[in-house]
Structure formats: C-alpha cells, structure tokens
C-alpha atoms as a PDB file:
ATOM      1  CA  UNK A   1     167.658  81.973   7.362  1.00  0.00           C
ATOM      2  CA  UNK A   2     170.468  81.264   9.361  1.00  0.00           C
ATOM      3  CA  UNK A   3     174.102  80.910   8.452  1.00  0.00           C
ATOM      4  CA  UNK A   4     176.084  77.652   8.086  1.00  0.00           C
ATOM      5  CA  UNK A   5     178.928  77.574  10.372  1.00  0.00           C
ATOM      6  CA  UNK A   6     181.395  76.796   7.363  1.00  0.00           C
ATOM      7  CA  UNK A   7     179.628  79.721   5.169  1.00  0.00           C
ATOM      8  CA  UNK A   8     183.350  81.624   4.413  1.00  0.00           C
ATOM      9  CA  UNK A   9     181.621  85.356   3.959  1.00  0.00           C
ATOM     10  CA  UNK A  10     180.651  85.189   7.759  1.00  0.00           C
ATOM     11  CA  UNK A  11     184.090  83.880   8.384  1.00  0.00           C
ATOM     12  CA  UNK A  12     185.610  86.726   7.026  1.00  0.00           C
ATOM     13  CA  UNK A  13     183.404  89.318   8.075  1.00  0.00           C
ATOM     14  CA  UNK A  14     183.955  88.231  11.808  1.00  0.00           C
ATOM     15  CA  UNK A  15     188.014  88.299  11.021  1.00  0.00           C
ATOM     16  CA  UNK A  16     187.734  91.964  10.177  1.00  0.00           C
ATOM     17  CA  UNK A  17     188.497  95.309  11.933  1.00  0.00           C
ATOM     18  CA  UNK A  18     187.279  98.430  10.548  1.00  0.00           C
ATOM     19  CA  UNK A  19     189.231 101.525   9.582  1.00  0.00           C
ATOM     20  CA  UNK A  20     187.250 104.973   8.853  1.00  0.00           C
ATOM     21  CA  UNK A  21     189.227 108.153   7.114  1.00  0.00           C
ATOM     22  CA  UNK A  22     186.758 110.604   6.837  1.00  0.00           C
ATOM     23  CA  UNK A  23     183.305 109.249   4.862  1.00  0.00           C
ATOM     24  CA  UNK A  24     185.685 106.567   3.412  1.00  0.00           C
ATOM     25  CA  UNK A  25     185.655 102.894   5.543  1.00  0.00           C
ATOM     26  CA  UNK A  26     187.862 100.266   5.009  1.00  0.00           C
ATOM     27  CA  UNK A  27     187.948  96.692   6.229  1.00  0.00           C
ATOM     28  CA  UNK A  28     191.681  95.013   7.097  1.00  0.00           C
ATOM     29  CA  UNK A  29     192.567  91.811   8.585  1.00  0.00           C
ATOM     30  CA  UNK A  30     192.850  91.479  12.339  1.00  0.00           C
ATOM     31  CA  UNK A  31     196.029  90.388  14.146  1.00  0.00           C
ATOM     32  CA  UNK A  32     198.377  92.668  12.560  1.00  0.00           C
ATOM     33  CA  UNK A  33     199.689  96.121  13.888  1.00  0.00           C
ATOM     34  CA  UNK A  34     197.875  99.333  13.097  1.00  0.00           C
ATOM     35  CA  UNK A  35     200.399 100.641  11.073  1.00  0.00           C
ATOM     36  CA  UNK A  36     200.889  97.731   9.150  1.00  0.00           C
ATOM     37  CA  UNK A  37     197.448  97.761   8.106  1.00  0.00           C
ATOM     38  CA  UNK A  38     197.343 101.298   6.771  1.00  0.00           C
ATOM     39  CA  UNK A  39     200.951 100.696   4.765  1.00  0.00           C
ATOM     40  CA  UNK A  40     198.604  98.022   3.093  1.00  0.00           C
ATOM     41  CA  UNK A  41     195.944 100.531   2.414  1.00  0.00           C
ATOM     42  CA  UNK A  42     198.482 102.963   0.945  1.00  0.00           C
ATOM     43  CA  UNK A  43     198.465 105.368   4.316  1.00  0.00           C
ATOM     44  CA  UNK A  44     201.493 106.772   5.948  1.00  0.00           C
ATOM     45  CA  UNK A  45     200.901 106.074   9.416  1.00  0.00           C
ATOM     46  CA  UNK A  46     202.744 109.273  10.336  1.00  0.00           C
ATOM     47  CA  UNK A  47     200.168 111.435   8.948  1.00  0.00           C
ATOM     48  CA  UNK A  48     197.388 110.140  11.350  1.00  0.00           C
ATOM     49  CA  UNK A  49     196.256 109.650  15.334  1.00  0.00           C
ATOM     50  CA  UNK A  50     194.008 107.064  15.978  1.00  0.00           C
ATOM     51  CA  UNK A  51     191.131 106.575  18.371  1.00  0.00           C
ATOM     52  CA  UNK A  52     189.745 103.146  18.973  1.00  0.00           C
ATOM     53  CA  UNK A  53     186.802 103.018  21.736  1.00  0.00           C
ATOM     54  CA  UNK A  54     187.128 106.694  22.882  1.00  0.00           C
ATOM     55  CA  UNK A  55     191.117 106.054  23.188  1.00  0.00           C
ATOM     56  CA  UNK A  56     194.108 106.351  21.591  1.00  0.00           C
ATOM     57  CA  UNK A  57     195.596 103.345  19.989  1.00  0.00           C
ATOM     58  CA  UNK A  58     198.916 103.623  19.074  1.00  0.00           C
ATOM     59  CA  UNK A  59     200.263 102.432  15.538  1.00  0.00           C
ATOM     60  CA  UNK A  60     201.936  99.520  16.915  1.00  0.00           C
ATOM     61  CA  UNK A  61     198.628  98.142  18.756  1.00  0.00           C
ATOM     62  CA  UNK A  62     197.267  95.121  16.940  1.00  0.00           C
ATOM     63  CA  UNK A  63     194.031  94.693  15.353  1.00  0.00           C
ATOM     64  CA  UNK A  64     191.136  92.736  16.849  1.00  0.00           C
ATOM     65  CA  UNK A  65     188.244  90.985  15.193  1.00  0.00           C
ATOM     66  CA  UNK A  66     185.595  93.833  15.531  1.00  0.00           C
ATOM     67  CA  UNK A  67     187.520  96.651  15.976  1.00  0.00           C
ATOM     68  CA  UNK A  68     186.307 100.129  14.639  1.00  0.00           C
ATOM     69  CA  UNK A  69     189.171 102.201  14.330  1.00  0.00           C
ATOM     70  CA  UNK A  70     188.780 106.000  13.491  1.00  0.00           C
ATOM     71  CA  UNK A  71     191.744 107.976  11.610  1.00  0.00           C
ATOM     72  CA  UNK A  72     192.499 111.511  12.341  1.00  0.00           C
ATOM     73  CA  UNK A  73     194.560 113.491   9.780  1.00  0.00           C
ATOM     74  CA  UNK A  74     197.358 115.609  11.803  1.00  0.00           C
ATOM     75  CA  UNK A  75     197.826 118.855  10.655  1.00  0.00           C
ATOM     76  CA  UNK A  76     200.906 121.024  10.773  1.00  0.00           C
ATOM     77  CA  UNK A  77     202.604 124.098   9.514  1.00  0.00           C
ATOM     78  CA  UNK A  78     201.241 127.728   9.565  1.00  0.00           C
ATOM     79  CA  UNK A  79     203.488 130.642  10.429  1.00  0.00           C
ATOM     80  CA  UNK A  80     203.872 132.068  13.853  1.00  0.00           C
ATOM     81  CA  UNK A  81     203.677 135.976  14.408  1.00  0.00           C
END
C-alpha cells in the first residue's frame, strides 16, 4: 500500500537523524547542531566523539534528514607509573 504524500508519520520519519549510544538509538530532529541535540537527550556533549559516515563530526555540525550518527564515550583518568 503506498503512502499518502500528506501521511505526517512519513513526514516525520524522513525529518529525522539518528543517534546510537551503545545498544540504545535515539531519533532527534534535523537542522539543529549536534550538541544541541544531545543537551535535549540529557547528554553532555563533552563526554562523547562522534563519527558520522566513517568521520568525525564535530558537536557544532548540524543534523541532516537521514543522518546516522554514532556516539563514542571518551574515557579518561588512570594513574601513570
């Protein structure tokens, strides 16, 4: 069956980028910055790198429709001998 061009859920869907953290995936509105998008999901931004095809998107780098963004966690600390 195919969709309506009005039908709102495909509308949406399409206006989307993708953010994965480990097993967990979230969906944000494009056309905002990076970091903006994980303040709204509760994230520090400061606490993660992210890769978007195979490179490095920085936090200020704006969402597009589509986009599958993948979080790392950094990790610091340890003691040096």
């Amino acid at each position: 069956m195919a969709r309506r061009t009005g039908d709102k859920k495909a509308i949406r869907k399409a206006e989307q980028a993708q953010i994965r953290l480990r097993q967990q995936v979230f969906f944000v509105c494009s056309g905002q910055p990076l970091s903006q998008a994980l303040l709204t999901l509760g994230l520090e931004p400061e606490r993660f790198l992210a890769v978007r095809n195979g490179q490095m998107l920085p936090m200020d780098g704006v969402l597009a429709a589509g986009d599958e963004v993948q979080l790392v966690a950094i990790v610091a600390g340890g003691c040096l001998r």
